[in-house]
N, C-alpha and C. Protein backbone atom coordinates (compact mmCIF):
# COMPACT_ATOMS: atom_id res chain seq x y z
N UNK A 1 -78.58 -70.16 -81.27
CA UNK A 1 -79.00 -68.79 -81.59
C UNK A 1 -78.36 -67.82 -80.60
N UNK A 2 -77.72 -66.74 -80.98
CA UNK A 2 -77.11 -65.79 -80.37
C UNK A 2 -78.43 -65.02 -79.17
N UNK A 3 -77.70 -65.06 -78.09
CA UNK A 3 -78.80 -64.53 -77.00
C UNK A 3 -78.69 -63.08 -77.40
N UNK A 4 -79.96 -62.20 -77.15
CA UNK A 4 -80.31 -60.94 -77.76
C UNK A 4 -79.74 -60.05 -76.05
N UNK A 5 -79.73 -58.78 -76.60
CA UNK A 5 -79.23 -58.31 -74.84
C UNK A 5 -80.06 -58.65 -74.13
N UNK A 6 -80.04 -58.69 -72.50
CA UNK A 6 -81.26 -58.73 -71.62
C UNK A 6 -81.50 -57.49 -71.01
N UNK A 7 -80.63 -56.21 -70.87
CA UNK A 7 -80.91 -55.10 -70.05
C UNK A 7 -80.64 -53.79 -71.22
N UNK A 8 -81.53 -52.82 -70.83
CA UNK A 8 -80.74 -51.77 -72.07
C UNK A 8 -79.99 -50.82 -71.32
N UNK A 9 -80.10 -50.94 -70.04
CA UNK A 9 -78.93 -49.66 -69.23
C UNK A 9 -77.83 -50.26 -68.59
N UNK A 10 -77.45 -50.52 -69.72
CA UNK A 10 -75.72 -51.07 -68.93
C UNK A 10 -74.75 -49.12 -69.54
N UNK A 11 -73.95 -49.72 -68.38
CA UNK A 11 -72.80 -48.38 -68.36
C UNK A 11 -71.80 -48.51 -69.49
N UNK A 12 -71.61 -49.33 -69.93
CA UNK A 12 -70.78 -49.74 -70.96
C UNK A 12 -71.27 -48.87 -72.77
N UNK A 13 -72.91 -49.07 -72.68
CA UNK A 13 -73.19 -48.73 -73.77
C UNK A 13 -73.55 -47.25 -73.03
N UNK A 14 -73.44 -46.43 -72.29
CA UNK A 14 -74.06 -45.04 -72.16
C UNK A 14 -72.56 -44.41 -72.43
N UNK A 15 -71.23 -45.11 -71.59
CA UNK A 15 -69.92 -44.64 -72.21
C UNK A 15 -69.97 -44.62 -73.32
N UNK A 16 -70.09 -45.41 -74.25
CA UNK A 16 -69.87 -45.29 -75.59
C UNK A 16 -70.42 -44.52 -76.93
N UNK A 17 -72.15 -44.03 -76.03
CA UNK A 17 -72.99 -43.42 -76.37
C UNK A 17 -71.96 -42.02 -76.56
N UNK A 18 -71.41 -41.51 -75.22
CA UNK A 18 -70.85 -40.04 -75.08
C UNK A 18 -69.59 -40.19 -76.10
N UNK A 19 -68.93 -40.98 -75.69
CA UNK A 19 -67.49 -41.13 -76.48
C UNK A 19 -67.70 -40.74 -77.89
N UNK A 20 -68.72 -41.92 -78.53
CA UNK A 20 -68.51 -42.29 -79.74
C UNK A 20 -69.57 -40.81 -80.30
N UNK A 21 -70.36 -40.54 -79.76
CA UNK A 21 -71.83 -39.14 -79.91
C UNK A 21 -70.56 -38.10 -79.94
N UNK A 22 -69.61 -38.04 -78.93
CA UNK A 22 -68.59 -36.65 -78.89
C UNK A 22 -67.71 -36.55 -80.20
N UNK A 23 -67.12 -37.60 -81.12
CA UNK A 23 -66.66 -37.68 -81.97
C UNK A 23 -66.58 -36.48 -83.21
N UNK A 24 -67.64 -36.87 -83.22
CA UNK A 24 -68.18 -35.52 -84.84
C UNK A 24 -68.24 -34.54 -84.47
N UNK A 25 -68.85 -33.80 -83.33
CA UNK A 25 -68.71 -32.22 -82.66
C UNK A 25 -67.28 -31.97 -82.53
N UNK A 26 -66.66 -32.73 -81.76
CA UNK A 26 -65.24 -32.61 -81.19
C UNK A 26 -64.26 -32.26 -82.52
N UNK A 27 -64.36 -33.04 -83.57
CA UNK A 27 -63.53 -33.04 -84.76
C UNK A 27 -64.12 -31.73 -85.64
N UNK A 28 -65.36 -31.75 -85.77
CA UNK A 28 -66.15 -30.38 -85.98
C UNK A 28 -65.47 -29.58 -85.63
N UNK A 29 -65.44 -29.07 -84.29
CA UNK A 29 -65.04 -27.90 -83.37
C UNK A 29 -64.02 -26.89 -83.33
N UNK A 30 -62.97 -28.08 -83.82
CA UNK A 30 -61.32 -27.86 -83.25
C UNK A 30 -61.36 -28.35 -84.84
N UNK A 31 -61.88 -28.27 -85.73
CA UNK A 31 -61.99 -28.07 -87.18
C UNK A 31 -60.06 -29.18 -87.61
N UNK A 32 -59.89 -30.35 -87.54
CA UNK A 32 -59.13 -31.42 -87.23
C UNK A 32 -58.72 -31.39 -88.90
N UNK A 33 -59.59 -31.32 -89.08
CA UNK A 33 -59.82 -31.33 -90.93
C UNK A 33 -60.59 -29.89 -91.37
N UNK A 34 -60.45 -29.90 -92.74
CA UNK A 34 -61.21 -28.74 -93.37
C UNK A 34 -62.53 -29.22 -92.84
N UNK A 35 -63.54 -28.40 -92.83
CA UNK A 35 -64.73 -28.16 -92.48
C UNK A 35 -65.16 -29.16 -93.57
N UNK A 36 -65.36 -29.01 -95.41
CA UNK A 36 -66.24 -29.79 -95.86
C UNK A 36 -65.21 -30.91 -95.96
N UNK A 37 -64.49 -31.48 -95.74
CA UNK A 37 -63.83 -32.80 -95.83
C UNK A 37 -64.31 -33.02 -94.36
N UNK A 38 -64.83 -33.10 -93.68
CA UNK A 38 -65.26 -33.47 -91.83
C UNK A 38 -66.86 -34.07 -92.39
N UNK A 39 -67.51 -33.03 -93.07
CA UNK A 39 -69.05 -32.78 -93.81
C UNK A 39 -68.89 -34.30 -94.34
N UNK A 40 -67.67 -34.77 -95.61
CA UNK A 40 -67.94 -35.66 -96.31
C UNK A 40 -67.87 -37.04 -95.81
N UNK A 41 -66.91 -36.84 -94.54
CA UNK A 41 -66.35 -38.07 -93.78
C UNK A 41 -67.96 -38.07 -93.00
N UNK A 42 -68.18 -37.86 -92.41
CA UNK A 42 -69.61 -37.71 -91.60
C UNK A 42 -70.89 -38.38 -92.38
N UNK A 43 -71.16 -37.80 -93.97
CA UNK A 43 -71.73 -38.18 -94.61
C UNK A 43 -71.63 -39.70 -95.15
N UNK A 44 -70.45 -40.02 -95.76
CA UNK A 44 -70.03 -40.99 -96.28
C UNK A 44 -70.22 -42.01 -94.99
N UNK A 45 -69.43 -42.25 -93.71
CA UNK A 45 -69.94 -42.82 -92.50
C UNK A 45 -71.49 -43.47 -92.26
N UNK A 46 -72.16 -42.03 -92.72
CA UNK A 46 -73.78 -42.68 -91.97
C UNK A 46 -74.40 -43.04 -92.82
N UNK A 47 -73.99 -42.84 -94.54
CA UNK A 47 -73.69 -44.14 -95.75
C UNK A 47 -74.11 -45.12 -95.30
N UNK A 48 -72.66 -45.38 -95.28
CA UNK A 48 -71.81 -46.55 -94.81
C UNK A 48 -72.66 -47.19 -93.56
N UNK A 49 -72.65 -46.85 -92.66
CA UNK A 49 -73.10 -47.88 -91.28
C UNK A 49 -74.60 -48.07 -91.20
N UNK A 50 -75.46 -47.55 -92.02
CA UNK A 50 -76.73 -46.95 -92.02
C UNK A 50 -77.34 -48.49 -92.94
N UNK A 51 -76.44 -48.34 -94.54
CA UNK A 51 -76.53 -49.50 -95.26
C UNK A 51 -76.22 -50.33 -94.70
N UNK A 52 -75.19 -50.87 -93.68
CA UNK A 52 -74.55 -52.08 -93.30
C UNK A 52 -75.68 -52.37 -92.13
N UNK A 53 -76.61 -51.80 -91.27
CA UNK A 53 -77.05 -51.91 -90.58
C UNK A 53 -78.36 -52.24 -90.76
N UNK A 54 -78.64 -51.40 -92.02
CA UNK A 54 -80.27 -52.40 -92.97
C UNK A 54 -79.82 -53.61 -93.40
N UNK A 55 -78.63 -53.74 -94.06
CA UNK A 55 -78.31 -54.92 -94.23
C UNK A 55 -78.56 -55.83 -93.66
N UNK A 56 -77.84 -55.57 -92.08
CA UNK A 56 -78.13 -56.83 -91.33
C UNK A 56 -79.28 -57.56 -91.04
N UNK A 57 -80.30 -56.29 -90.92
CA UNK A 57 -81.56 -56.95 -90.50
C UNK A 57 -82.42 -57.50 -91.46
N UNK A 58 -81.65 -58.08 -92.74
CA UNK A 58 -82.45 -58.89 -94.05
C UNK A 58 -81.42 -60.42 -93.81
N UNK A 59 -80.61 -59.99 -93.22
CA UNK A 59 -79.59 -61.57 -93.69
C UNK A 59 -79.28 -61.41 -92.03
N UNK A 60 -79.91 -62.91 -91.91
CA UNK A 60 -80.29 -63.17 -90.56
C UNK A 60 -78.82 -63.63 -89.99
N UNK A 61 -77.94 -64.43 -90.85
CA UNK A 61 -76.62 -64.96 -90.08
C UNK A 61 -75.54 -63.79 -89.79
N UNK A 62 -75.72 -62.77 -90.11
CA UNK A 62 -75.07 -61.48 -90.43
C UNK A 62 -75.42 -60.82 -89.22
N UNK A 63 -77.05 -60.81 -88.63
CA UNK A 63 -77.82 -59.85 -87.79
C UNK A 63 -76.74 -61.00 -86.66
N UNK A 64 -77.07 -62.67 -86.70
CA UNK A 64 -76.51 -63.26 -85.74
C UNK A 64 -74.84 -62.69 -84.92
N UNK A 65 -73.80 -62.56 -86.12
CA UNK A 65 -72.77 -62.17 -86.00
C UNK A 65 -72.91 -60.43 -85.48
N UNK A 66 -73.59 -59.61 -85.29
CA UNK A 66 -73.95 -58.67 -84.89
C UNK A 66 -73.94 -58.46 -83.82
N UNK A 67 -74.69 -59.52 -83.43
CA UNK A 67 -75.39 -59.13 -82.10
C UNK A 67 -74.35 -59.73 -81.32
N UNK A 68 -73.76 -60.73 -81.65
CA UNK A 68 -72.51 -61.86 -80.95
C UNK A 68 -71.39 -60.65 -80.47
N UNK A 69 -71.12 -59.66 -81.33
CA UNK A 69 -69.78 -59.02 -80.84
C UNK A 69 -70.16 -57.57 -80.19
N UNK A 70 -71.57 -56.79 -80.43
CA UNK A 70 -71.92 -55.84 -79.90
C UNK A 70 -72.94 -55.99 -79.11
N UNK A 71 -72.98 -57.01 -78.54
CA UNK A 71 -74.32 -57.41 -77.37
C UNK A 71 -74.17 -56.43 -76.49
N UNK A 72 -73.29 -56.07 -75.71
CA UNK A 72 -72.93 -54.87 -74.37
C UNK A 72 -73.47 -53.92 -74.90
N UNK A 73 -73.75 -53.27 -76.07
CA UNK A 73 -73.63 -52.37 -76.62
C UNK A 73 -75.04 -51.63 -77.25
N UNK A 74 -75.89 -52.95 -77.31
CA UNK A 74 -77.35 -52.88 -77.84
C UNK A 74 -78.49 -52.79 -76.83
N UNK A 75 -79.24 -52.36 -76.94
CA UNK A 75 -80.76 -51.94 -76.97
C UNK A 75 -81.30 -53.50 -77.13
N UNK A 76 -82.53 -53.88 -76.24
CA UNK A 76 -83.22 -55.09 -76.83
C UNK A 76 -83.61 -54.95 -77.80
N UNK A 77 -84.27 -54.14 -78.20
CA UNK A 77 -85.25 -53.88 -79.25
C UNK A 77 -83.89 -53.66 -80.81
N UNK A 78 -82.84 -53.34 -81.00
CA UNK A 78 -82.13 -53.08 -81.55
C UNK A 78 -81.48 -54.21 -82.66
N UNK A 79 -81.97 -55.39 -81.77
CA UNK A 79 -81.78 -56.79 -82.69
C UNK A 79 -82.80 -56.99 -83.57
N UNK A 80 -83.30 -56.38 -84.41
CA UNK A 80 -84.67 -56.32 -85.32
C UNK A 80 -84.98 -54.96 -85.56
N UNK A 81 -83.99 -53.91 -85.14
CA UNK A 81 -84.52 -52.48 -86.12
C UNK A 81 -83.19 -52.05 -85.71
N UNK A 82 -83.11 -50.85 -86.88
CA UNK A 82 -81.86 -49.73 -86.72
C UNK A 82 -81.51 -48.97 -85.15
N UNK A 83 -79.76 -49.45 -85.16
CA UNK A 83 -79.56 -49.28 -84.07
C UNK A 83 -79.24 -47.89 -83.58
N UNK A 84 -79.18 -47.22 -82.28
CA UNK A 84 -78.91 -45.94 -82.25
C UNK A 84 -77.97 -45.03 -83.01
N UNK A 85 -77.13 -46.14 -83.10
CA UNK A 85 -75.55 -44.82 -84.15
C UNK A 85 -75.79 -44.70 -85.71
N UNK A 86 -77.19 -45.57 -86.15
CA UNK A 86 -77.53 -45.33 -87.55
C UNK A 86 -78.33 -44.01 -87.50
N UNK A 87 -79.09 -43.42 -86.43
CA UNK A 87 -79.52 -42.01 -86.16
C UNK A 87 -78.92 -41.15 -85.47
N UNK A 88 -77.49 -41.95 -84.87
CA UNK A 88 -76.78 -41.00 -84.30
C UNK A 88 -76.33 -40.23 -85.33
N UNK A 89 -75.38 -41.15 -86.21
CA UNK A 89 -74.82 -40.34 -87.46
C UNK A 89 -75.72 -40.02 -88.30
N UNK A 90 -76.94 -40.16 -88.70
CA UNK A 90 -77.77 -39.41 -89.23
C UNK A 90 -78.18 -38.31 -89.05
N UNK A 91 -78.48 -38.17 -87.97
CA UNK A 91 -78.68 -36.87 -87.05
C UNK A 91 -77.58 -35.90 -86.84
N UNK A 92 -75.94 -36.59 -87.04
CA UNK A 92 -75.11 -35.51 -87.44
C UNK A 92 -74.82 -35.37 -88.33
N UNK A 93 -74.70 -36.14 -89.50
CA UNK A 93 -74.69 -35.39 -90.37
C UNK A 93 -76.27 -34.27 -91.15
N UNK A 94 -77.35 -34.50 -90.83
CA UNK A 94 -78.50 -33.45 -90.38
C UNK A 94 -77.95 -32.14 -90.29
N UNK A 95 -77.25 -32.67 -88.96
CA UNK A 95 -77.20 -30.97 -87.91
C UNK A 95 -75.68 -30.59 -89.09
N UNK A 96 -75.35 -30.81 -89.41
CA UNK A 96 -73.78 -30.25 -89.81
C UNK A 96 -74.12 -29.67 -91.25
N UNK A 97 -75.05 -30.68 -91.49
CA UNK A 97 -75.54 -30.10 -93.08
C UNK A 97 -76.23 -28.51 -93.06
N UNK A 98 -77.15 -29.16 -92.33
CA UNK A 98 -78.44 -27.62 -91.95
C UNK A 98 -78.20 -26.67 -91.22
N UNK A 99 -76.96 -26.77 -90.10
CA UNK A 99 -76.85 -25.46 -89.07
C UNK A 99 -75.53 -24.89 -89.39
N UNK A 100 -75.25 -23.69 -88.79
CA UNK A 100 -74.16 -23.11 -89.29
C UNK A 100 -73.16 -23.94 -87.39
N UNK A 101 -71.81 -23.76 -87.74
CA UNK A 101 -70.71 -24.40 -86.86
C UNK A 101 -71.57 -25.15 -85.63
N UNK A 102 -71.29 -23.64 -84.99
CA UNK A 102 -71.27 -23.68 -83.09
C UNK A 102 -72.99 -24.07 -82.94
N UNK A 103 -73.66 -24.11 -83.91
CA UNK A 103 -75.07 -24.36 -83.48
C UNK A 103 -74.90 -26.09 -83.81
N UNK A 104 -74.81 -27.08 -84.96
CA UNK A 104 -74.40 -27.90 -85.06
C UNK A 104 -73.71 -29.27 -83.79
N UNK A 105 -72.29 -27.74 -82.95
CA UNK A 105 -71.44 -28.75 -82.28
C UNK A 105 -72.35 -28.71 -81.44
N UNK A 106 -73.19 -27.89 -80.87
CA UNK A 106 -73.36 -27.65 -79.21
C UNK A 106 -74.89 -28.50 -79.63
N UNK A 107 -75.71 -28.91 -80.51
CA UNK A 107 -76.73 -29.86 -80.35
C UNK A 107 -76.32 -30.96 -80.34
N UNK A 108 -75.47 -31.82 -80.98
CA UNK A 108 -74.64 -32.96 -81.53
C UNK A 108 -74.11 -33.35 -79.81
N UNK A 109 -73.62 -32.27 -78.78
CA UNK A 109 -73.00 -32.50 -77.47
C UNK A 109 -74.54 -32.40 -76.60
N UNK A 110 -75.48 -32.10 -77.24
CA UNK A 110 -76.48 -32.31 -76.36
C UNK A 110 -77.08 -33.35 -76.35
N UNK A 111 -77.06 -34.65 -77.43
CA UNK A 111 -77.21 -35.61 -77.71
C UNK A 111 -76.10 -36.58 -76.97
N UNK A 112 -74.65 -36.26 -77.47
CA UNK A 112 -73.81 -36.88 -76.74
C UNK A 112 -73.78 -37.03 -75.23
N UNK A 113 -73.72 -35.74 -74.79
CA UNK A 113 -73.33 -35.68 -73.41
C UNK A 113 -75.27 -35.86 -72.52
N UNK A 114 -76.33 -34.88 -72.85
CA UNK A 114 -77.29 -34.79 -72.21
C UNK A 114 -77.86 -36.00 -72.11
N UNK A 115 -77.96 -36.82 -73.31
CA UNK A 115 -79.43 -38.15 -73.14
C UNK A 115 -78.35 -39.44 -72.29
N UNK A 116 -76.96 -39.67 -72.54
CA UNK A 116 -76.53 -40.86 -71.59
C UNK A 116 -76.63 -39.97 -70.06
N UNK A 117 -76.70 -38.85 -69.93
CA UNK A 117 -76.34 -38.28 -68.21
C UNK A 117 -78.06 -38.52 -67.79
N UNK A 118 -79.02 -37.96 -68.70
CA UNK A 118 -79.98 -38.65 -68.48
C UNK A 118 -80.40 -39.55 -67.66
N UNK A 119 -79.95 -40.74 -68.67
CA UNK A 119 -80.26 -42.07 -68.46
C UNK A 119 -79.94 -42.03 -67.27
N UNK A 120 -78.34 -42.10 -66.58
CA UNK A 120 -77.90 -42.25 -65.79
C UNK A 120 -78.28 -42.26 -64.19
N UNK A 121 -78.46 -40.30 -64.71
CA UNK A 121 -79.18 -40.10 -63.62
C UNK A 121 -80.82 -41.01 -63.46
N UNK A 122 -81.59 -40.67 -64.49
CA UNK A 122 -82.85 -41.48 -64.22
C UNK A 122 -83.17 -43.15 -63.40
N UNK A 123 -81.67 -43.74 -63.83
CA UNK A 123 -81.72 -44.71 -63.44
C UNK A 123 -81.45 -45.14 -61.85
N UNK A 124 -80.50 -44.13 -61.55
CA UNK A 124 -80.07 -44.31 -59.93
C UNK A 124 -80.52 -43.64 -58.95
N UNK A 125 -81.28 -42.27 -60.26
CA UNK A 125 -82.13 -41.25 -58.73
C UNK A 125 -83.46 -41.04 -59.28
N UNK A 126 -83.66 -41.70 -60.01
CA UNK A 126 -85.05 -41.57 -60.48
C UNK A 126 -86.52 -41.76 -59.85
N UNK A 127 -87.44 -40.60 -59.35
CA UNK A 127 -88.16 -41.36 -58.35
C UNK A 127 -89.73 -40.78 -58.74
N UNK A 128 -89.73 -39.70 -59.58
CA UNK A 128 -90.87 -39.46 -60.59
C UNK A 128 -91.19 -39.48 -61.71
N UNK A 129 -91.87 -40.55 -62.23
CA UNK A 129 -92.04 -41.29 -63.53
C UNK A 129 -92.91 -40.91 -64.59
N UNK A 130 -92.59 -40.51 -65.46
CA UNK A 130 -93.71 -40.39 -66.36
C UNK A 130 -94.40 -41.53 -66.87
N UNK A 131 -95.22 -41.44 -68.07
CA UNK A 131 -95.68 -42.76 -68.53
C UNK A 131 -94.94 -43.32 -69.50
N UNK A 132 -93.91 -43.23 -70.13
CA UNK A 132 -93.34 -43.51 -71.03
C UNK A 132 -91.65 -44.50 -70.26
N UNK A 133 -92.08 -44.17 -68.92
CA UNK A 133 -90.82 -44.79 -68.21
C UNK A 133 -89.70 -43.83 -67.71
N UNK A 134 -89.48 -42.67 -68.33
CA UNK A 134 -88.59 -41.75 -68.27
C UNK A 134 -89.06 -41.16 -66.99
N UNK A 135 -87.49 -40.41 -66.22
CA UNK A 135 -87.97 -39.41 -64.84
C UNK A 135 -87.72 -38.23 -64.86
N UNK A 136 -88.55 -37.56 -64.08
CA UNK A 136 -88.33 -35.99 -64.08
C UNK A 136 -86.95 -35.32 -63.70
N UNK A 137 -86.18 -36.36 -62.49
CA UNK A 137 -84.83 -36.25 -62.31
C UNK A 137 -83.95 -36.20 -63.37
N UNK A 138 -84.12 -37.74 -64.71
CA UNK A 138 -83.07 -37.52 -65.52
C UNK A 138 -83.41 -36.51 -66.61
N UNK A 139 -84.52 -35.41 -66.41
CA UNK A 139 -84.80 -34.81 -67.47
C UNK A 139 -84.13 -33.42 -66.73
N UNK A 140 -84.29 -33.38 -65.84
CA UNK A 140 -83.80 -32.00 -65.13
C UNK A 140 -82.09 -32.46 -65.56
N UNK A 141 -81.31 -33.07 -65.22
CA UNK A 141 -80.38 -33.42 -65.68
C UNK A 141 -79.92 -33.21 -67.11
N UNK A 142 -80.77 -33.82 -67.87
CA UNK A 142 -80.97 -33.29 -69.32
C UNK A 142 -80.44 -31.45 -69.78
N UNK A 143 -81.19 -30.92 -69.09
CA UNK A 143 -81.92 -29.92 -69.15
C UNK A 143 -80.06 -29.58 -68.51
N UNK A 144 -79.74 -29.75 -67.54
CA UNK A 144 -78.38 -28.86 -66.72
C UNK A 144 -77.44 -29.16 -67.78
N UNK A 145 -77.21 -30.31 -68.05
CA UNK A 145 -76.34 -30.52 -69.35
C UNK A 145 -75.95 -29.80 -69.80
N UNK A 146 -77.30 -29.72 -70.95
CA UNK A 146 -77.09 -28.84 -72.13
C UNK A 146 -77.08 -27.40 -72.02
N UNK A 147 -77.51 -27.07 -70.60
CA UNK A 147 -77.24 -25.96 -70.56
C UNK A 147 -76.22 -25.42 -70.38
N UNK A 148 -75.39 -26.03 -69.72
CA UNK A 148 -73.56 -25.93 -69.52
C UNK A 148 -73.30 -26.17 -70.87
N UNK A 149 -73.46 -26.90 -71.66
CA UNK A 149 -72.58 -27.03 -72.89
C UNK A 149 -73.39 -25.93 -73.97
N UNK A 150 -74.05 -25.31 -73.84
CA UNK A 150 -74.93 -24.25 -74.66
C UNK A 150 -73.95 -22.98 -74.63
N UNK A 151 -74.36 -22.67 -72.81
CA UNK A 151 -73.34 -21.12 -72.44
C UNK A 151 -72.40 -21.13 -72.50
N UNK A 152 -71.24 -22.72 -72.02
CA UNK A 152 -69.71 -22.11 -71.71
C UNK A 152 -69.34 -23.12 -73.12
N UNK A 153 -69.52 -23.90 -73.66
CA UNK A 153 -69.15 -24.30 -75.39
C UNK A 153 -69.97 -23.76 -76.27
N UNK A 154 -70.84 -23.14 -76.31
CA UNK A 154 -71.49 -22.81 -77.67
C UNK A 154 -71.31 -21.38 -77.57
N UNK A 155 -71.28 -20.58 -75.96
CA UNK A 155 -70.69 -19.30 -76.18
C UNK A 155 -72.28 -18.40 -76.76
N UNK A 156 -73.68 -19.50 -76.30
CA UNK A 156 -74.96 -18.42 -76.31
C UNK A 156 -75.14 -18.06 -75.07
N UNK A 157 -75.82 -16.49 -75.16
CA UNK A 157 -76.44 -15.87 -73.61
C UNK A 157 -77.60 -17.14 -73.08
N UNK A 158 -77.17 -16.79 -71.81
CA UNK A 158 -78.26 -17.57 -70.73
C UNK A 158 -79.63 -17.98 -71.41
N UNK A 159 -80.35 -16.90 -71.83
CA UNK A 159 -81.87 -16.84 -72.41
C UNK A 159 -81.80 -18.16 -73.50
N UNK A 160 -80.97 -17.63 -74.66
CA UNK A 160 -80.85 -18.58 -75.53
C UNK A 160 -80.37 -20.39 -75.22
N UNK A 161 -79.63 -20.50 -74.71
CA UNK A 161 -79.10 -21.54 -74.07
C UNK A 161 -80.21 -22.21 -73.29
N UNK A 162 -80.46 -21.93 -72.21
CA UNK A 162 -81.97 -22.07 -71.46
C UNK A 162 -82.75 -22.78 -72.62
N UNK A 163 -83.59 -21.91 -73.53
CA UNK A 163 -84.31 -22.05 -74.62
C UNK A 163 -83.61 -23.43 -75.58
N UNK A 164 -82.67 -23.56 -75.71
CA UNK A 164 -81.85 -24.65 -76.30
C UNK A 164 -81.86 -25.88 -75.56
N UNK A 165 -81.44 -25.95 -74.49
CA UNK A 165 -81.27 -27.10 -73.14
C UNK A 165 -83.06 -27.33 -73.18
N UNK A 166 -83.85 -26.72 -72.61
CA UNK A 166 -85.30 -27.02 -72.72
C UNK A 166 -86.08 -27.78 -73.40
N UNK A 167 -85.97 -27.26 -75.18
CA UNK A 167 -86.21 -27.87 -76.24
C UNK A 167 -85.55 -29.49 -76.36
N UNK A 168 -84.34 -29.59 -76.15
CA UNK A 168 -83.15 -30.74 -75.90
C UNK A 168 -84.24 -31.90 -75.05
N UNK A 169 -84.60 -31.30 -73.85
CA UNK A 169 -84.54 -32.24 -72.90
C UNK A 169 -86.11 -32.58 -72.65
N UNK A 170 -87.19 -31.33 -73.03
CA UNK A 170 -88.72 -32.03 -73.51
C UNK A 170 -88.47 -33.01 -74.95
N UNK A 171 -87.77 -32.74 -75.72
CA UNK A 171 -87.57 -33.49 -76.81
C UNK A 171 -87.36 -34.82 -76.75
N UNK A 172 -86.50 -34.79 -75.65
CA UNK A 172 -85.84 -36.49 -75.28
C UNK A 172 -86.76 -37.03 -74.55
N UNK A 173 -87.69 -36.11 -73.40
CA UNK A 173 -88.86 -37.05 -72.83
C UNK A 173 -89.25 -37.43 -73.46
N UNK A 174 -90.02 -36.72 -74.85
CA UNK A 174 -91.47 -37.33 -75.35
C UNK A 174 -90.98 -38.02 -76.62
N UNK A 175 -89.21 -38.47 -76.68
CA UNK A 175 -89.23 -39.18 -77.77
C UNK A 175 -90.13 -40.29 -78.37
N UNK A 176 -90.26 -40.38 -78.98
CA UNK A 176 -91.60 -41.70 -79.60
C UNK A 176 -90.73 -42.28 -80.73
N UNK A 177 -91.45 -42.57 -81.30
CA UNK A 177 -91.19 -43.73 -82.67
C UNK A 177 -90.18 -43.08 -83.25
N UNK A 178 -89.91 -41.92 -83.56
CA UNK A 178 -88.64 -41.47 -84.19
C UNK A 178 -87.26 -41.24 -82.95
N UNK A 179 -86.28 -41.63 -83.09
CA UNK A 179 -85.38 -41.86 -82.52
C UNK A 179 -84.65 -40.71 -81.84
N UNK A 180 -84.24 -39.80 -80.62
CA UNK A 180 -84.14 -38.97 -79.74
C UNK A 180 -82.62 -38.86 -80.57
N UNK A 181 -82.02 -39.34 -80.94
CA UNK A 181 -80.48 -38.93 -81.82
C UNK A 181 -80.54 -38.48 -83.31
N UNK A 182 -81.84 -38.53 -83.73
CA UNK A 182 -82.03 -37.21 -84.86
C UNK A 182 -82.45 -36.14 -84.66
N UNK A 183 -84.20 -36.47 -83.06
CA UNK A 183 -84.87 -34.86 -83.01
C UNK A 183 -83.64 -34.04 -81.90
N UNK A 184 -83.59 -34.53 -81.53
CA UNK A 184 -82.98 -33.49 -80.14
C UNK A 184 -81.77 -32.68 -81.02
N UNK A 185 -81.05 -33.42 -81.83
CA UNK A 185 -80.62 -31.96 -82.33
C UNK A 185 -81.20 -31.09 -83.27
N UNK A 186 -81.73 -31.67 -84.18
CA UNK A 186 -82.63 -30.97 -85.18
C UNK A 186 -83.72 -30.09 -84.56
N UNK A 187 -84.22 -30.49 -83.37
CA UNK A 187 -85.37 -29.65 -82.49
C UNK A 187 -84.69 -28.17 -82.26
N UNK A 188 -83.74 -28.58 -81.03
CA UNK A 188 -82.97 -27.81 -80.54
C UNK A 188 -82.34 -27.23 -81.16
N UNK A 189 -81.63 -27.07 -82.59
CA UNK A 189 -81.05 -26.01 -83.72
C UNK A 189 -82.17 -25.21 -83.46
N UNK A 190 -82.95 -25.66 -84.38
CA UNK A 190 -84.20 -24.56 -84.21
C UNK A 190 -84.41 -23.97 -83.45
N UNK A 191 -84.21 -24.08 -82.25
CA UNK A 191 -84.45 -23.25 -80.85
C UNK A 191 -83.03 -22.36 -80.92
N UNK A 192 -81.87 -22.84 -81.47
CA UNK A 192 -80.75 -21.59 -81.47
C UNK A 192 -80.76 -21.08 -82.10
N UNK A 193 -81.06 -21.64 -83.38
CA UNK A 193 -80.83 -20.46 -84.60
C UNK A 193 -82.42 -19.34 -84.35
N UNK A 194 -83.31 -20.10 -83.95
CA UNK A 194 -83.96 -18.83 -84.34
C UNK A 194 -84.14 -18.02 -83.12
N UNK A 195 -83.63 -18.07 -81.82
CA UNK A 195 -83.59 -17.16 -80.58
C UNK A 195 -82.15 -16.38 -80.98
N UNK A 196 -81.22 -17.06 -81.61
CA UNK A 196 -79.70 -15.94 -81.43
C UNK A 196 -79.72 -14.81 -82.31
C-alpha cells in the first residue's frame, strides 16, 4: 500500500502552491490570450482535474497511483478528499467568472502568494496560536501580502486594499470545512468591489 504523506508543510508543496496558484492571474493579467478564451481554458481545467480527482477517490488503485507520484505535494488528509488545486481552480475560475479583471487577478494572488507566505511564516516564527493551529504571525503576514499585491498590482487606494488584505487573511484564519482557495478570493472580491 502506497504510504500516505506524513507532514503537510513541506516547502516543496507551498512552492508549488505559489507557482502553480500564480498561473491563472498571471495569464489573466498580461491577457496571454483573449480574455474569454483564458475564461474557457480555466473553466474547462477545473472540469477536467476536479472530475479526475473525484474520480480517484472511488477507484482505489487509481487514488494508489496518485498518491505514489504526488506524495511531496499532498496534504494528509488529501488522500481521501479533494485536493487543494480542485478548489484552487475552482475558486479561479469563481473569481474570473464573477469579478471584473484587476479585482479577480489581485484575489487569485492573494491566495497564491498570501496563504503559502502564511504558512511559512507561521511555521518558522510562529509563537501565538490560535485554536485551530494557525498563528497570529503567519496571519499578519497574510495580511502584508496582500496588501502589497492589492496597492502596487491591483492599483487600489490604501483604504481599499487594507479592507481587501484584512478580509483575505481573517478569511484564511477561520477557514473551516470549506476550503481557504475558494473563500479567500470570493470573500475578498467582495471587499473590493464593494469599497472601490
Amino acid at each position: 500500500m502506497t504510504k500516505a504523506p506524513t507532514s503537510d508543510s513541506h516547502h516543496p508543496r507551498k512552492l508549488f502552491h505559489a507557482l502553480a496558484g500564480a498561473v491563472i492571474p498571471s495569464a489573466y493579467y498580461f491577457e496571454i490570450l483573449p480574455r474569454e478564451a483564458i475564461t474557457g481554458l480555466v473553466l474547462v481545467s477545473a472540469a477536467v482535474w476536479i472530475g479526475l480527482d473525484s474520480l480517484r477517490l472511488r477507484v482505489p488503485s487509481l487514488n494508489e497511483r496518485f498518491i505514489a507520484i504526488l506524495r511531496p505535494l499532498l496534504k494528509r488528509k488529501e488522500t481521501h478528499v479533494l485536493t487543494g488545486s480542485s478548489y484552487l481552480l475552482g475558486g479561479s475560475a469563481l473569481a474570473i467568472l464573477i469579478y471584473p479583471q484587476m479585482v479577480a487577478v489581485t484575489t487569485l494572488f492573494f491566495i497564491a502568494l498570501g496563504d503559502p507566505a502564511a504558512a511559512v511564516a507561521g511555521k518558522k516564527f510562529g509563537r501565538k496560536r490560535f485554536s485551530n493551529g494557525r498563528s497570529l504571525e503567519g496571519s499578519l503576514v497574510m495580511f502584508a501580502t496582500c496588501l502589497f499585491v492589492a496597492r502596487w498590482l491591483g492599483g487600489f487606494s490604501w483604504s481599499v486594499s487594507a479592507a481587501g488584505a484584512m478580509v483575505a487573511a481573517v478569511t484564511e484564519l477561520y477557514s473551516g470545512d470549506i476550503d481557504d482557495n475558494i473563500t479567500v478570493p470570493l470573500l475578498s472580491g467582495v471587499a473590493l468591489v464593494a469599497l472601490s
